[in-house]
C-alpha atoms as a PDB file:
ATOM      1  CA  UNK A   1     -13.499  -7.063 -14.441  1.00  0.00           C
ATOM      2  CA  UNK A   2     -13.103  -4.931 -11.383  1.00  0.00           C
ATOM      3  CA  UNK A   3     -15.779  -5.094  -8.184  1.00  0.00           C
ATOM      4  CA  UNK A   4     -15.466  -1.497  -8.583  1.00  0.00           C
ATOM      5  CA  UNK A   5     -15.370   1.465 -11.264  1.00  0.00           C
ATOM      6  CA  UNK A   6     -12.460   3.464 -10.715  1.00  0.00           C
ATOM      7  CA  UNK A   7     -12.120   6.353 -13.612  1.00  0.00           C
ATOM      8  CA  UNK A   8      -9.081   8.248 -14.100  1.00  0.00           C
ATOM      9  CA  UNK A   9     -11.168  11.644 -12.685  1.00  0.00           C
ATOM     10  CA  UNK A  10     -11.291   9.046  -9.781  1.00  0.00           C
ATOM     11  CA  UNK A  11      -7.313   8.275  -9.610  1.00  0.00           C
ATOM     12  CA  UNK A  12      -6.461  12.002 -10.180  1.00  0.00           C
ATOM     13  CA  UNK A  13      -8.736  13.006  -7.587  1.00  0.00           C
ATOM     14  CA  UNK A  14      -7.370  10.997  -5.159  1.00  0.00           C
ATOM     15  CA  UNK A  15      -3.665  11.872  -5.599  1.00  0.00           C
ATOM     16  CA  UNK A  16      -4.586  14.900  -5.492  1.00  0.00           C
ATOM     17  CA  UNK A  17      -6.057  14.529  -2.422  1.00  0.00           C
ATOM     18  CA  UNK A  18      -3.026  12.752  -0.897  1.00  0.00           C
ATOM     19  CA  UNK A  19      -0.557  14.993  -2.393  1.00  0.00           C
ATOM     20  CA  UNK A  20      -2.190  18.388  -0.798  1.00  0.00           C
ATOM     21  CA  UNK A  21      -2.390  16.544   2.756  1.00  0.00           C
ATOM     22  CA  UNK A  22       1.041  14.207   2.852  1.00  0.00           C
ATOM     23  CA  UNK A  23       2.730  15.336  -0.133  1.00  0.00           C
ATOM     24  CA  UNK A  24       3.120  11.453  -1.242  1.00  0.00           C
ATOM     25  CA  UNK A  25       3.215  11.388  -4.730  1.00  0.00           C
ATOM     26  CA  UNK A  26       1.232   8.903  -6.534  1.00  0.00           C
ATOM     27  CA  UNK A  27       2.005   8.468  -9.812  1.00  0.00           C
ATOM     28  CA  UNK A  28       0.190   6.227 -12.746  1.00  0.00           C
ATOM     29  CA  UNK A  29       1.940   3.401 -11.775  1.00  0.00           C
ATOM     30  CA  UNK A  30       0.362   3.716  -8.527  1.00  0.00           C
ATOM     31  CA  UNK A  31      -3.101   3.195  -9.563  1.00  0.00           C
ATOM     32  CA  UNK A  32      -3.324  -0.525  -9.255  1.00  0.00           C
ATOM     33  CA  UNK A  33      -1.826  -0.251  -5.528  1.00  0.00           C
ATOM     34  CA  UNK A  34      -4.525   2.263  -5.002  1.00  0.00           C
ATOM     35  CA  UNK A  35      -7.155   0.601  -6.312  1.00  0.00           C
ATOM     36  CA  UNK A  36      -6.439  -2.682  -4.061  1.00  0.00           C
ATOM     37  CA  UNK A  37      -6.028  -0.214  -0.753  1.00  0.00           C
ATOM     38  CA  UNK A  38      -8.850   1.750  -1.074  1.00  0.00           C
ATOM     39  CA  UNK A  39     -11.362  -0.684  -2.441  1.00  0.00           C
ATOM     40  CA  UNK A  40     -11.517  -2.492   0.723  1.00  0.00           C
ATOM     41  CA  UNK A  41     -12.652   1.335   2.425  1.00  0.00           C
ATOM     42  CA  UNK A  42     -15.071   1.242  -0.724  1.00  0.00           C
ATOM     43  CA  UNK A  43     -16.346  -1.869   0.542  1.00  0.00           C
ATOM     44  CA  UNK A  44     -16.276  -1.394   3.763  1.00  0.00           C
ATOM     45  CA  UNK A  45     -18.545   1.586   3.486  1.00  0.00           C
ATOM     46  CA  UNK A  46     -21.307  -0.186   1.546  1.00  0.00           C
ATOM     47  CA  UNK A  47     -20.888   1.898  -1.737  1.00  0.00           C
ATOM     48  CA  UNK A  48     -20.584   1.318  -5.546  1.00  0.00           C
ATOM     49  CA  UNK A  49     -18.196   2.858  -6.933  1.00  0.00           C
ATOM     50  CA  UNK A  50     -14.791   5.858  -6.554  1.00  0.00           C
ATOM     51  CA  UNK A  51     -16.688   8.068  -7.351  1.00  0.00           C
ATOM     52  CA  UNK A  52     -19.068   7.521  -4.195  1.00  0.00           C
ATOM     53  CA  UNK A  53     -15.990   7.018  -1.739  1.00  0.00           C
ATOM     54  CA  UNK A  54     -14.884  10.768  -3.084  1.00  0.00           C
ATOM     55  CA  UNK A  55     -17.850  12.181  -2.295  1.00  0.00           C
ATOM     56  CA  UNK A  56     -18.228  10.311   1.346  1.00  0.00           C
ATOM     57  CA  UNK A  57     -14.696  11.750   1.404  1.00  0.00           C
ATOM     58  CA  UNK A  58     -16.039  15.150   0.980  1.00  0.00           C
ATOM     59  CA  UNK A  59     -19.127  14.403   3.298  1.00  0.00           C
ATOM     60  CA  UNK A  60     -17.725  12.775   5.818  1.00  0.00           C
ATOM     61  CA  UNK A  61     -13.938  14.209   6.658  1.00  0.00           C
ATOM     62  CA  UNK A  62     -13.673  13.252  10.612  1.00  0.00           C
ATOM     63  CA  UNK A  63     -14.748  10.055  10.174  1.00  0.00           C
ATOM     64  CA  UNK A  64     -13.309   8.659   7.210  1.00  0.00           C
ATOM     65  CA  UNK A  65     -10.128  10.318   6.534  1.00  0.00           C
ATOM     66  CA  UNK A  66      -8.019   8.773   8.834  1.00  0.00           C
ATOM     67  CA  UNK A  67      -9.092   5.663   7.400  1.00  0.00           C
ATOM     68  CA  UNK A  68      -8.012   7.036   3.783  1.00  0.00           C
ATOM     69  CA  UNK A  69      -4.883   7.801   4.877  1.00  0.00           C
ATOM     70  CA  UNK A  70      -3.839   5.037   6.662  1.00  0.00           C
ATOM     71  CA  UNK A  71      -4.974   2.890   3.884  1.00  0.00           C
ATOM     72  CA  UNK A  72      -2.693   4.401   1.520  1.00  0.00           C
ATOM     73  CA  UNK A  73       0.475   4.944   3.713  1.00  0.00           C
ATOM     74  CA  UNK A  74       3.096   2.370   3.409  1.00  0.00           C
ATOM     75  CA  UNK A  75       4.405   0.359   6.749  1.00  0.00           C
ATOM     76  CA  UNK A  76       7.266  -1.738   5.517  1.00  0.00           C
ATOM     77  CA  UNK A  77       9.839  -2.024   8.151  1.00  0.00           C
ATOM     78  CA  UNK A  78      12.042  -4.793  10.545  1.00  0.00           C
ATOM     79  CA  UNK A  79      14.114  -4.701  13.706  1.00  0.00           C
ATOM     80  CA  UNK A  80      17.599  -3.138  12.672  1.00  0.00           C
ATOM     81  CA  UNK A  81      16.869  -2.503   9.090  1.00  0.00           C
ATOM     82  CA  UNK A  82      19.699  -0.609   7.256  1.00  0.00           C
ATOM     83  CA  UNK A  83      21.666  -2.473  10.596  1.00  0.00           C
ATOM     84  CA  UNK A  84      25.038   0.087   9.581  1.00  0.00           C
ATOM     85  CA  UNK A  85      23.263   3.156  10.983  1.00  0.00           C
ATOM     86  CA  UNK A  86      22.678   1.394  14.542  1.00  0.00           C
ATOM     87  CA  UNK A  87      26.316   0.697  13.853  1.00  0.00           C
ATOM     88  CA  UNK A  88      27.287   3.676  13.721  1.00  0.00           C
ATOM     89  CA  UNK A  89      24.842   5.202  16.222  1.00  0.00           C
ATOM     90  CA  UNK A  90      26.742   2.801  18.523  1.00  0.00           C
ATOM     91  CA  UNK A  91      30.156   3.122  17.891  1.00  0.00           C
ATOM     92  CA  UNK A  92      30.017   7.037  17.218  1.00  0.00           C
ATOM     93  CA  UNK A  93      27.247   8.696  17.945  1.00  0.00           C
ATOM     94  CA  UNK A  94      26.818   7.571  22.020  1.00  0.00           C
ATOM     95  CA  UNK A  95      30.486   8.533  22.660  1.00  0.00           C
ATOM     96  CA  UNK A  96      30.226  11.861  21.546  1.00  0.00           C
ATOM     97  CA  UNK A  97      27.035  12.151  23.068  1.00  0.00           C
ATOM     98  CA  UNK A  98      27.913  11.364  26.796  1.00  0.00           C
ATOM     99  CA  UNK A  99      30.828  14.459  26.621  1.00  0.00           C
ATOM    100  CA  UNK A 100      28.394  16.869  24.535  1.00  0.00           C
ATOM    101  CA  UNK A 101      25.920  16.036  27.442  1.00  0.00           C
ATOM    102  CA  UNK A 102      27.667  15.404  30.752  1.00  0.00           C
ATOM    103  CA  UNK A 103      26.360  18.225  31.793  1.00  0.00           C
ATOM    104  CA  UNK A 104      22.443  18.298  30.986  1.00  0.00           C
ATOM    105  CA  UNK A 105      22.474  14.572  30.757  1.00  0.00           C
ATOM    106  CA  UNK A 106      19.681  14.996  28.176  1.00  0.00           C
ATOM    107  CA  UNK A 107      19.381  12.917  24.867  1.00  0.00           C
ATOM    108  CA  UNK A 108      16.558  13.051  22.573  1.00  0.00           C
ATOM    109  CA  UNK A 109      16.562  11.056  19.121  1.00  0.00           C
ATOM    110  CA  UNK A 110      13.672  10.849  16.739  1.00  0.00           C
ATOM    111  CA  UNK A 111      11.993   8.501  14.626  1.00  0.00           C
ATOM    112  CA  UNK A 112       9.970   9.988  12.272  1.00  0.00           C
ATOM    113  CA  UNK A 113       7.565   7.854  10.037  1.00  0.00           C
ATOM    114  CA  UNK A 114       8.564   4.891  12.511  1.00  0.00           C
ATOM    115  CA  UNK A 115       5.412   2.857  11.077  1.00  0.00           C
ATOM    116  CA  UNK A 116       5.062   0.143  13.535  1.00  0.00           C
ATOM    117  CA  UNK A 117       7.657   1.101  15.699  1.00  0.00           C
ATOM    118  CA  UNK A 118      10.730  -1.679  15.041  1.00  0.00           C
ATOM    119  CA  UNK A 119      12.791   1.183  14.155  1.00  0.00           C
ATOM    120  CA  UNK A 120      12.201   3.388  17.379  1.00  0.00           C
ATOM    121  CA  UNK A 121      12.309  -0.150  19.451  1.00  0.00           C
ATOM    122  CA  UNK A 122      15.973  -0.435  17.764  1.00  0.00           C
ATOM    123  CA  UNK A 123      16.934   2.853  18.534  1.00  0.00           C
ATOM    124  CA  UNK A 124      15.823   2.652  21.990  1.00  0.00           C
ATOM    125  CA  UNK A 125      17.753  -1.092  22.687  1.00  0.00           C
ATOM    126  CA  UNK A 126      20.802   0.688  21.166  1.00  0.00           C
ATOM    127  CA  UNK A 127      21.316   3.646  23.565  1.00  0.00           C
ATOM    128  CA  UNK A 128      19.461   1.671  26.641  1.00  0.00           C
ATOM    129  CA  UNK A 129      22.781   0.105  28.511  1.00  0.00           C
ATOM    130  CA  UNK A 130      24.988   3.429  27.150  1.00  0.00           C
ATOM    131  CA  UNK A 131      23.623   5.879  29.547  1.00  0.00           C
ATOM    132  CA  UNK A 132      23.317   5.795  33.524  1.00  0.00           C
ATOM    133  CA  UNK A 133      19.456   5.633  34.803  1.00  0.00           C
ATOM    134  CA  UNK A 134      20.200   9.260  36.146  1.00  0.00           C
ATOM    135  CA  UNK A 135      19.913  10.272  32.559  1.00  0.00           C
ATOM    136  CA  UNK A 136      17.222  11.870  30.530  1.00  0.00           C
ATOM    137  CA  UNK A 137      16.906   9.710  27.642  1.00  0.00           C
ATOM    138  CA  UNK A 138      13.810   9.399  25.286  1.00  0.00           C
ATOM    139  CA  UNK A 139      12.783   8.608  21.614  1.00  0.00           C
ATOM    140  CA  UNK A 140      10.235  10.553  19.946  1.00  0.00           C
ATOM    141  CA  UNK A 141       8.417   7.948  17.547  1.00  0.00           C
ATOM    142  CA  UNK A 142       6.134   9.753  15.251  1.00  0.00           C
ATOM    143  CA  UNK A 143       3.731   8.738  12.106  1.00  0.00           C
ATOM    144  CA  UNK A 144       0.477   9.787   9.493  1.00  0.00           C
ATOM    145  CA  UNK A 145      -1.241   6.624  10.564  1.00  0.00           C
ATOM    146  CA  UNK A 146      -2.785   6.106  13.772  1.00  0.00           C
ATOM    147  CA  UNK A 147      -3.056   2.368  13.073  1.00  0.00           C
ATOM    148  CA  UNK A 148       0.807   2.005  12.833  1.00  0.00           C
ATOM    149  CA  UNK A 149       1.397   4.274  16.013  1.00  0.00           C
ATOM    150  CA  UNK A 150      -0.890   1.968  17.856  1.00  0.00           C
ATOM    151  CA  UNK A 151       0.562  -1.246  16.983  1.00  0.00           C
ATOM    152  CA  UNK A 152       3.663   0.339  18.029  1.00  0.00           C
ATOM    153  CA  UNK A 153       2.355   1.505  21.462  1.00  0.00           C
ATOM    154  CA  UNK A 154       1.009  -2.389  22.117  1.00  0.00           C
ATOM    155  CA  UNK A 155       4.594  -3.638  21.217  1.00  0.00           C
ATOM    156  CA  UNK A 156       3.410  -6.817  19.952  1.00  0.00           C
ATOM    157  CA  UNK A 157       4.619  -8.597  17.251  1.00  0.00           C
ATOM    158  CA  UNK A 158       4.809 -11.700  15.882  1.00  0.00           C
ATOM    159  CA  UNK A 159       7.483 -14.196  15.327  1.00  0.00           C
ATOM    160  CA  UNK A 160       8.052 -13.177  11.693  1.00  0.00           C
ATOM    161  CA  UNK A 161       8.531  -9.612  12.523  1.00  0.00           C
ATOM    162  CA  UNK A 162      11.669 -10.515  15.176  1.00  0.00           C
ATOM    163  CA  UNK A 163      13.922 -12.238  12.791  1.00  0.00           C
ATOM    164  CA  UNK A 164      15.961  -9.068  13.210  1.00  0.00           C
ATOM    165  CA  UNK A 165      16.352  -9.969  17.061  1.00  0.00           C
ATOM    166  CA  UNK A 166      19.261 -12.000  17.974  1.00  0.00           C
ATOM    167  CA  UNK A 167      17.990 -14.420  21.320  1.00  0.00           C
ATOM    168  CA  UNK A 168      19.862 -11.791  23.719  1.00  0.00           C
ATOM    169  CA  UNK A 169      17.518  -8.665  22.344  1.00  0.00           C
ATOM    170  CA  UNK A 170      14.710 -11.229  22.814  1.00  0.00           C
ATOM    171  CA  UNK A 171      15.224 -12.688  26.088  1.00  0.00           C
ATOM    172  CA  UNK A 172      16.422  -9.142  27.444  1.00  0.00           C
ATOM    173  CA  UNK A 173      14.015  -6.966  26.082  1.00  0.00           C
ATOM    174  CA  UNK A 174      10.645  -9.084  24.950  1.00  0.00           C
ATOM    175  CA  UNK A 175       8.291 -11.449  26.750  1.00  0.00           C
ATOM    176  CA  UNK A 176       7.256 -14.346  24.930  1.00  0.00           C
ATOM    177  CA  UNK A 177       3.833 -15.727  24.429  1.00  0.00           C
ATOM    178  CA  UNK A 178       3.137 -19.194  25.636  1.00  0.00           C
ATOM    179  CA  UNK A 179       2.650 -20.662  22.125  1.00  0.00           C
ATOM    180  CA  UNK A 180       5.922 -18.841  20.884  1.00  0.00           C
ATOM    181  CA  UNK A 181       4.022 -16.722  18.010  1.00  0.00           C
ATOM    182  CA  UNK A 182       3.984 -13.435  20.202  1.00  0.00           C
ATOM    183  CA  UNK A 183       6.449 -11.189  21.508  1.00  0.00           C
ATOM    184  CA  UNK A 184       5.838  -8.473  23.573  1.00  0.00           C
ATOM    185  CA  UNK A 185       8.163  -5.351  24.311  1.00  0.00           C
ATOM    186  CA  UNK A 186       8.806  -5.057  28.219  1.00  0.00           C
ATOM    187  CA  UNK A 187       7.548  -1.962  29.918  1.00  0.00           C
ATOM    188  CA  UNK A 188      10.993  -1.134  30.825  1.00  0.00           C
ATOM    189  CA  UNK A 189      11.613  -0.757  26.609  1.00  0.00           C
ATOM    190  CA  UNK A 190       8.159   1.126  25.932  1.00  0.00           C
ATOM    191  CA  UNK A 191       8.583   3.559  28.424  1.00  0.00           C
ATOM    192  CA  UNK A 192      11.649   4.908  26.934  1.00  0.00           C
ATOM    193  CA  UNK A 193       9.459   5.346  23.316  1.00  0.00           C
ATOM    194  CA  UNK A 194       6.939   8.124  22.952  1.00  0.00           C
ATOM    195  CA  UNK A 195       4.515   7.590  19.717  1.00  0.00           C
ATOM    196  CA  UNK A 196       2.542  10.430  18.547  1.00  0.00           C
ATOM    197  CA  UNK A 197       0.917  10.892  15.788  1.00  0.00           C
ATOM    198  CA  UNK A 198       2.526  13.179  13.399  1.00  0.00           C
ATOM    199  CA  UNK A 199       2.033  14.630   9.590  1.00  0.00           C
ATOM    200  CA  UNK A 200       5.269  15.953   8.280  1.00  0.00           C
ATOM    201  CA  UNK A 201       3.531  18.779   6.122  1.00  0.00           C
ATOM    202  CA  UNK A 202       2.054  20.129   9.195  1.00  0.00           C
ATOM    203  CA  UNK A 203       3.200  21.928  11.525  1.00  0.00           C
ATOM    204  CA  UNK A 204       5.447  20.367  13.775  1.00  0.00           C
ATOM    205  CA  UNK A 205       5.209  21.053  17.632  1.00  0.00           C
ATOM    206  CA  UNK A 206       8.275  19.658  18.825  1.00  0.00           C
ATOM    207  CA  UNK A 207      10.522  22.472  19.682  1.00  0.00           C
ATOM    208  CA  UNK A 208      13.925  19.794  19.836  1.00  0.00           C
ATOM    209  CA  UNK A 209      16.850  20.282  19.584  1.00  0.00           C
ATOM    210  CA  UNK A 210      17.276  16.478  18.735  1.00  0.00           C
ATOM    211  CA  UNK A 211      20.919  14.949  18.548  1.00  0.00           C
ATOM    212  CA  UNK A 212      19.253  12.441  15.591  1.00  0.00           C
ATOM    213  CA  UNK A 213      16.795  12.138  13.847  1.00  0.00           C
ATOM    214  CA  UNK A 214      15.927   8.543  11.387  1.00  0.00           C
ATOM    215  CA  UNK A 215      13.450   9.617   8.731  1.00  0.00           C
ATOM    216  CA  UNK A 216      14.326   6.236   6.715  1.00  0.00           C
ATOM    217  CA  UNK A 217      12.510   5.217   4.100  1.00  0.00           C
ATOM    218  CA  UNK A 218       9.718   8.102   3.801  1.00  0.00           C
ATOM    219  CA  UNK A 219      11.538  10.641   1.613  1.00  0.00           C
ATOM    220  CA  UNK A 220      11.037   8.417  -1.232  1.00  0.00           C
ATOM    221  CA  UNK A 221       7.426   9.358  -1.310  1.00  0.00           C
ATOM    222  CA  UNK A 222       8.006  12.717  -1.681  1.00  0.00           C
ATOM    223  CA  UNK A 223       8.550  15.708  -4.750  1.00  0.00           C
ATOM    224  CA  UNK A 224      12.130  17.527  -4.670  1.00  0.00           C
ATOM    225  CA  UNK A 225       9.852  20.506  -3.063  1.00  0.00           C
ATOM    226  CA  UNK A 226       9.234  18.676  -0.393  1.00  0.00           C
ATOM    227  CA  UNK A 227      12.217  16.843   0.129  1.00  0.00           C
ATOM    228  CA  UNK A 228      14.093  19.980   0.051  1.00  0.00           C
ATOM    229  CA  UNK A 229      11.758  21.851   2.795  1.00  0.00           C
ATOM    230  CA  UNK A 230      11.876  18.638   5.209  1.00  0.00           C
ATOM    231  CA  UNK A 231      15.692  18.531   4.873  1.00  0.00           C
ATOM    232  CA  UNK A 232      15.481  22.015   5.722  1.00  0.00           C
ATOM    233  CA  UNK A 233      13.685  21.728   8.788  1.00  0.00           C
ATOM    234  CA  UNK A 234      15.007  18.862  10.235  1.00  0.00           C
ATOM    235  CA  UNK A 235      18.257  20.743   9.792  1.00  0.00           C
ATOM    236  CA  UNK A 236      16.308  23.338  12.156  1.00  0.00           C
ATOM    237  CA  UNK A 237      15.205  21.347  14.905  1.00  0.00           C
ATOM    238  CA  UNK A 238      18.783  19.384  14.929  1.00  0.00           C
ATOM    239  CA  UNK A 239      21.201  20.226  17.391  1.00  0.00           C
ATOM    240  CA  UNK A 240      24.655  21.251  16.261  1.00  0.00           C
ATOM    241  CA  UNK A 241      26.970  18.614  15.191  1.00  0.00           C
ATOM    242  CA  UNK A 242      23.595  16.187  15.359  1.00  0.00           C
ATOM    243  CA  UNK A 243      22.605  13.618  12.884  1.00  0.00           C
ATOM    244  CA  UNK A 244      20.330  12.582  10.167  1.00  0.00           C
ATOM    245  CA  UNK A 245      19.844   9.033   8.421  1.00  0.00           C
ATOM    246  CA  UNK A 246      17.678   8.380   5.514  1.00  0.00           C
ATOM    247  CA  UNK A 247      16.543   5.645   4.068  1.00  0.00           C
ATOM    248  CA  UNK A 248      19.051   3.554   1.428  1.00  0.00           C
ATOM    249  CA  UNK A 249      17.340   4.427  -1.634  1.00  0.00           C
ATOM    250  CA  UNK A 250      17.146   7.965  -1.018  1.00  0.00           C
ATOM    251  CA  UNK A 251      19.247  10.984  -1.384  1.00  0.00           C
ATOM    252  CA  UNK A 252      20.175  14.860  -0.845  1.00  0.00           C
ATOM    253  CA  UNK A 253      20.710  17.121  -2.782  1.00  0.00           C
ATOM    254  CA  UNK A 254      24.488  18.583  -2.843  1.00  0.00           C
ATOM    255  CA  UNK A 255      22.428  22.065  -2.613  1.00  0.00           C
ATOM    256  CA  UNK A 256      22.337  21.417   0.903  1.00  0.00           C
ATOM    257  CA  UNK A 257      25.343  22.612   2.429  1.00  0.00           C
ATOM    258  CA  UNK A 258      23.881  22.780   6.227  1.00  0.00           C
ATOM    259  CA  UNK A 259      24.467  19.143   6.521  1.00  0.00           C
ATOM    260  CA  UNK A 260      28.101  17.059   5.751  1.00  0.00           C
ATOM    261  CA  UNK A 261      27.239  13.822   3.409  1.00  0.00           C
ATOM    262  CA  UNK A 262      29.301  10.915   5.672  1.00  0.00           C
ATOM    263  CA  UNK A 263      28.104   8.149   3.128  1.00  0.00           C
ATOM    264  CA  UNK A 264      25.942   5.215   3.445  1.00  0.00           C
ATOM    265  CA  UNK A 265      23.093   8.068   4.018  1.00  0.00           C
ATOM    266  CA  UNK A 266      24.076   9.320   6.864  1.00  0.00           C
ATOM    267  CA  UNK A 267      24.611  12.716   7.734  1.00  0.00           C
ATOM    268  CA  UNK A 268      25.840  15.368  10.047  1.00  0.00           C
ATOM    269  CA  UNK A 269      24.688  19.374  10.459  1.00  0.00           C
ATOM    270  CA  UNK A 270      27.456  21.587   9.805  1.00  0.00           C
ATOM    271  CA  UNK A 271      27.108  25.744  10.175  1.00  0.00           C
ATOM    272  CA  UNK A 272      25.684  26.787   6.796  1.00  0.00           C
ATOM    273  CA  UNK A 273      28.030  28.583   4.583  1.00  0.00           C
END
């Protein structure tokens, strides 16, 4: 038996909830993993039941929302996960980059939903040797929860979490605890990574243009309604000829013709037909 009574006018009220505020979709499937995220909120609260987490919900919006949110959100990530799209961000992306912007010298790349910021910290070891310091250079690291944003503003992990680090990424860019269970990002790697705290069905009040953006991994959570009006505006706010990667179990729809499929999820904005 459960510590707590969740009905299912419990579980539909709280996709509902998440649905109409982060458009994740939680289906019946989901209920266990809601159940075991939330009833540690329940508990931590001092209540009973669902039920009385709804209505603290409805009583108590500023202070416990954020913690709703951030309990359901999922923050699975790694150093250079999905390691082809750095690849290719390497190879072909900085190259064309330096001639589109030998003039401006401005770059701007974005990481949107970068959890606890090993994505954005790839990103920004990537391009970090390929432009001159005279450069303007910066990766916009955005997420729903503000526990993941500040984890990724500390820049401390734990040996686990840099298996994706080969020892040159670590002695280059990390400092080391004395024990060896810690590693730190060096200032000189933070300050190139901006985190803010960002919910993609909200309005968005970066103006770009951005010459990438990752959203990796996030889609998934996400209607075809959705989907479709994200891919639409991050077709917006990307500059022409910029790019988009999402995550490997995730797709677009053929019906979008602003953007050139290049495979392995990766694609490029093209003028709209």
């Amino acid at each position: 038996m459960k510590e707590f009574l969740m009905t299912d006018e419990d579980f539909s009220s709280i996709s509902q909830r998440v649905y109409e505020t982060c458009g994740i979709v939680l289906g019946p499937h989901k209920r266990d993993m809601v159940y075991s995220r939330l009833a540690r909120r329940v508990r931590a609260n001092g209540l009973t039941s669902f039920a009385e987490y709804l209505a603290l919900l409805n009583e108590e919006p500023n202070t416990e929302f954020s913690h709703f949110i951030n309990a359901i959100t999922t923050n699975l990530t790694s150093f250079f996960r999905e390691s082809h799209h750095f690849d290719f961000l390497h190879q072909q992306v900085i190259p064309e980059l330096k001639i589109k912007h030998r003039t401006d010298k401005r770059i701007r790349i974005w990481s949107a939903g970068c959890s606890t910021g090993e994505e954005a910290y790839s990103i920004a070891m990537t391009i970090a040797n390929a432009f001159p310091t005279d450069w303007d250079v910066k990766v916009l690291a955005t997420d729903l929860d503000s526990n993941v944003l500040h984890k990724g503003q500390e820049g401390v992990y734990n040996s686990a979490s840099v298996t994706g680090l080969d020892s040159e990424h670590l002695k280059k860019w990390f400092m080391c605890s004395s024990d060896g269970t810690q590693y730190k990002a060096k200032d000189v790697l933070r300050s190139r990574v901006f985190f803010k705290r960002l919910n993609l069905l909200e309005p968005w009040p970066m103006k770009g243009p951005f010459d990438v953006i990752f959203c990796r991994n996030v889609l998934i959570y996400f209607d075809k309604e959705t989907k479709d009006r994200l891919f639409d505006n991050y077709h917006q706010l990307l500059a022409e000829q910029g790019y988009l990667f999402i995550g490997h179990s995730e797709t677009m729809g053929k019906e979008h013709l602003g953007f050139k499929n290049l495979g392995k999820t990766m694609y490029q904005k093209v003028a709209q037909i």
